[in-house]
Protein backbone atom coordinates (compact mmCIF):
# COMPACT_ATOMS: atom_id res chain seq x y z
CA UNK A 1 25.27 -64.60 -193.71
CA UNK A 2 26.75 -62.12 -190.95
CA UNK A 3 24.42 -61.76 -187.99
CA UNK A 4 24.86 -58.26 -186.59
CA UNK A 5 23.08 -57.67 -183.25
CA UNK A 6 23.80 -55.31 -180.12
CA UNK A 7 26.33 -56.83 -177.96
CA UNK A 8 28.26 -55.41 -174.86
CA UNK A 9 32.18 -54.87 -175.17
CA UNK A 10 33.29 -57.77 -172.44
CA UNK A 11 30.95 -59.89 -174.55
CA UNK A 12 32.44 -58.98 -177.96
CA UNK A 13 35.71 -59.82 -176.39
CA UNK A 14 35.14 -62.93 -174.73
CA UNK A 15 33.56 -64.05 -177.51
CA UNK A 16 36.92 -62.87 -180.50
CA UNK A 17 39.15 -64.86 -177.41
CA UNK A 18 36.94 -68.08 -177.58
CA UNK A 19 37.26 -67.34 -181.80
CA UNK A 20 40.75 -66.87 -181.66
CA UNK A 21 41.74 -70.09 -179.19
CA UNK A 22 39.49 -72.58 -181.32
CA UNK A 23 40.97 -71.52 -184.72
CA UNK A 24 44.83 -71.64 -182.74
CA UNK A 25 43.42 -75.15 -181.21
CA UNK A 26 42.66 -76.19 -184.77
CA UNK A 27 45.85 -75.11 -186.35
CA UNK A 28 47.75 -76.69 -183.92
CA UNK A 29 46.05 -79.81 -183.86
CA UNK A 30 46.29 -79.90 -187.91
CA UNK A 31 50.11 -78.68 -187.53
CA UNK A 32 50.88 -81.76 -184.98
CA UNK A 33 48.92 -84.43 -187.22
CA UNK A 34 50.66 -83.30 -190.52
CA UNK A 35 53.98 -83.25 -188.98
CA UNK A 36 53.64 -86.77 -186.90
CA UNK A 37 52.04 -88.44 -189.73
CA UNK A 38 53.92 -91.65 -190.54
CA UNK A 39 52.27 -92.93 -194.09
CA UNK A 40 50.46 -95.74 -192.04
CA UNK A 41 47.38 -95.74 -189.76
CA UNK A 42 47.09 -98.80 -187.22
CA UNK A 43 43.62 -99.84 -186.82
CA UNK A 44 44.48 -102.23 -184.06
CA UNK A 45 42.25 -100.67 -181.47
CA UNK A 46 38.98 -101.36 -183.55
CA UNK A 47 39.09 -105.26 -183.32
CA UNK A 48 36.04 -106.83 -181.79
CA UNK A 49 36.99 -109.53 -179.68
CA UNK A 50 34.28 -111.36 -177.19
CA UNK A 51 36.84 -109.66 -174.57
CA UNK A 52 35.28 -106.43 -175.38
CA UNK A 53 32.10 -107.03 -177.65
CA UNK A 54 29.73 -107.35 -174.59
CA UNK A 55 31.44 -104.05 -173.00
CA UNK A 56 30.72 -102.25 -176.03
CA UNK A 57 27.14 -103.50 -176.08
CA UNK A 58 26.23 -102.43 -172.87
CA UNK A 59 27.46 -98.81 -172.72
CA UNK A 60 25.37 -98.58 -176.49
CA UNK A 61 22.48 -99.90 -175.14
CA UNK A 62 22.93 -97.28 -171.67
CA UNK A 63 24.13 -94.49 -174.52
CA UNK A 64 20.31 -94.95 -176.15
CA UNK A 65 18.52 -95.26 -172.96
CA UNK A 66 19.94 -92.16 -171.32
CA UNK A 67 19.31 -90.06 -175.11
CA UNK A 68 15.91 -91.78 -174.75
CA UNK A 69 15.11 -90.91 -171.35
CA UNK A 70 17.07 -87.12 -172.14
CA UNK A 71 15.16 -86.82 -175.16
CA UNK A 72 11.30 -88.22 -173.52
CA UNK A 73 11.63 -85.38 -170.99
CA UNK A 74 12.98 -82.23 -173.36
CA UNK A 75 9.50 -83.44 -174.76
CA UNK A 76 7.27 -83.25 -172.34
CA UNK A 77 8.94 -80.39 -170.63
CA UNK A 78 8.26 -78.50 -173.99
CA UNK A 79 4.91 -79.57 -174.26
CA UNK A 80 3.91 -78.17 -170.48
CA UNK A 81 6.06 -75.14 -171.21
CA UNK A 82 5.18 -74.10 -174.49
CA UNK A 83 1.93 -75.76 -175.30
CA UNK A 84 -0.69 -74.19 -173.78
CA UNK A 85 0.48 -70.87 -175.26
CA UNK A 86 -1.12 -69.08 -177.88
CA UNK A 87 1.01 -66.49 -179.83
CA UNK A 88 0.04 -66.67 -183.25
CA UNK A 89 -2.39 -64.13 -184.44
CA UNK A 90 -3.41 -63.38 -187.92
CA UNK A 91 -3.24 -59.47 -189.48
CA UNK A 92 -6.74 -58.37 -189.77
CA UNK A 93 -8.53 -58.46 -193.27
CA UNK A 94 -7.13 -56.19 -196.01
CA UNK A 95 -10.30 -54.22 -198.02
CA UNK A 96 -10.34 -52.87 -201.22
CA UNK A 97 -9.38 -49.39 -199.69
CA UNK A 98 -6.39 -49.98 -198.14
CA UNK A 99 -5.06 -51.99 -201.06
CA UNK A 100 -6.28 -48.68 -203.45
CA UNK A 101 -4.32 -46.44 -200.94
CA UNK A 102 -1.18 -48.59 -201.14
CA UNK A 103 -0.79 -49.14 -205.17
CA UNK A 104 -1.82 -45.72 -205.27
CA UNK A 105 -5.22 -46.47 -207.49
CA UNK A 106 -8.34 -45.56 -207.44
CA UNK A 107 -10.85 -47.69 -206.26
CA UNK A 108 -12.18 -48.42 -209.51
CA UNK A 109 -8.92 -49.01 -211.07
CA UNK A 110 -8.20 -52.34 -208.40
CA UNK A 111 -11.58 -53.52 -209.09
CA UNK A 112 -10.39 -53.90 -212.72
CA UNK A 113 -7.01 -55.00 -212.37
CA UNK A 114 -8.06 -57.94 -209.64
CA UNK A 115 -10.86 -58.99 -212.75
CA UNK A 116 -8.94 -59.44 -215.50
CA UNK A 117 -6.25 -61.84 -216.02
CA UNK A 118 -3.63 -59.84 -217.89
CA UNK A 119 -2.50 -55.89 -217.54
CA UNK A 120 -0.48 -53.93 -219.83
CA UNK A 121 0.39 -50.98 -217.78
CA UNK A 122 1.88 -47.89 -219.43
């Protein structure tokens, strides 16, 4: 789905550059791994060794405090923002003479198609 909505000229530019640079960023980076590939992949680096294990705990226990703490507060600041507001409001109730005027029926007519269960209209 293509979302079409007013934007300035600078905008419409800066924002085809930023386009343009990530696709070229992409191609490149897909251009340098298919090119450098070697047939093997050295998983060396992944080892967990207690050199390293309690390192790794730590900053994933700081990781889930901080999204914790980052997460606590885009709560509450969207509850004192946003709560208190009230911006839903329902359309007022339909009668039987604006639904007559928009089928284009009679009054009549809508009180006998909304009682019976089936209509053959010709």
């Amino acid at each position: 789905m293509i979302i079409n909505n007013k934007q300035s000229k600078p905008r419409k530019l800066i924002d085809l550059l930023f386009t343009l640079f990530g696709w070229a960023f992409l191609a490149l980076f897909l251009y340098n791994f298919i090119t450098h590939y070697e047939g093997t992949l050295d998983f060396t680096f992944l080892e967990l060794n207690l050199a390293n294990a309690n390192s790794i705990i730590l900053i994933t226990i700081l990781v889930v405090i901080l999204s914790a703490a980052f997460l606590s507060w885009w709560s509450s600041y969207n509850r004192r923002k946003y709560g208190p507001l009230k911006r839903r409001t329902f359309p007022p109730q339909t009668g039987e003479k604006e639904l007559a005027e928009y089928f284009q029926v009679t009054e009549d007519e809508l009180g006998i198609i909304q009682d019976n269960s089936y209509i053959d209209r010709k």
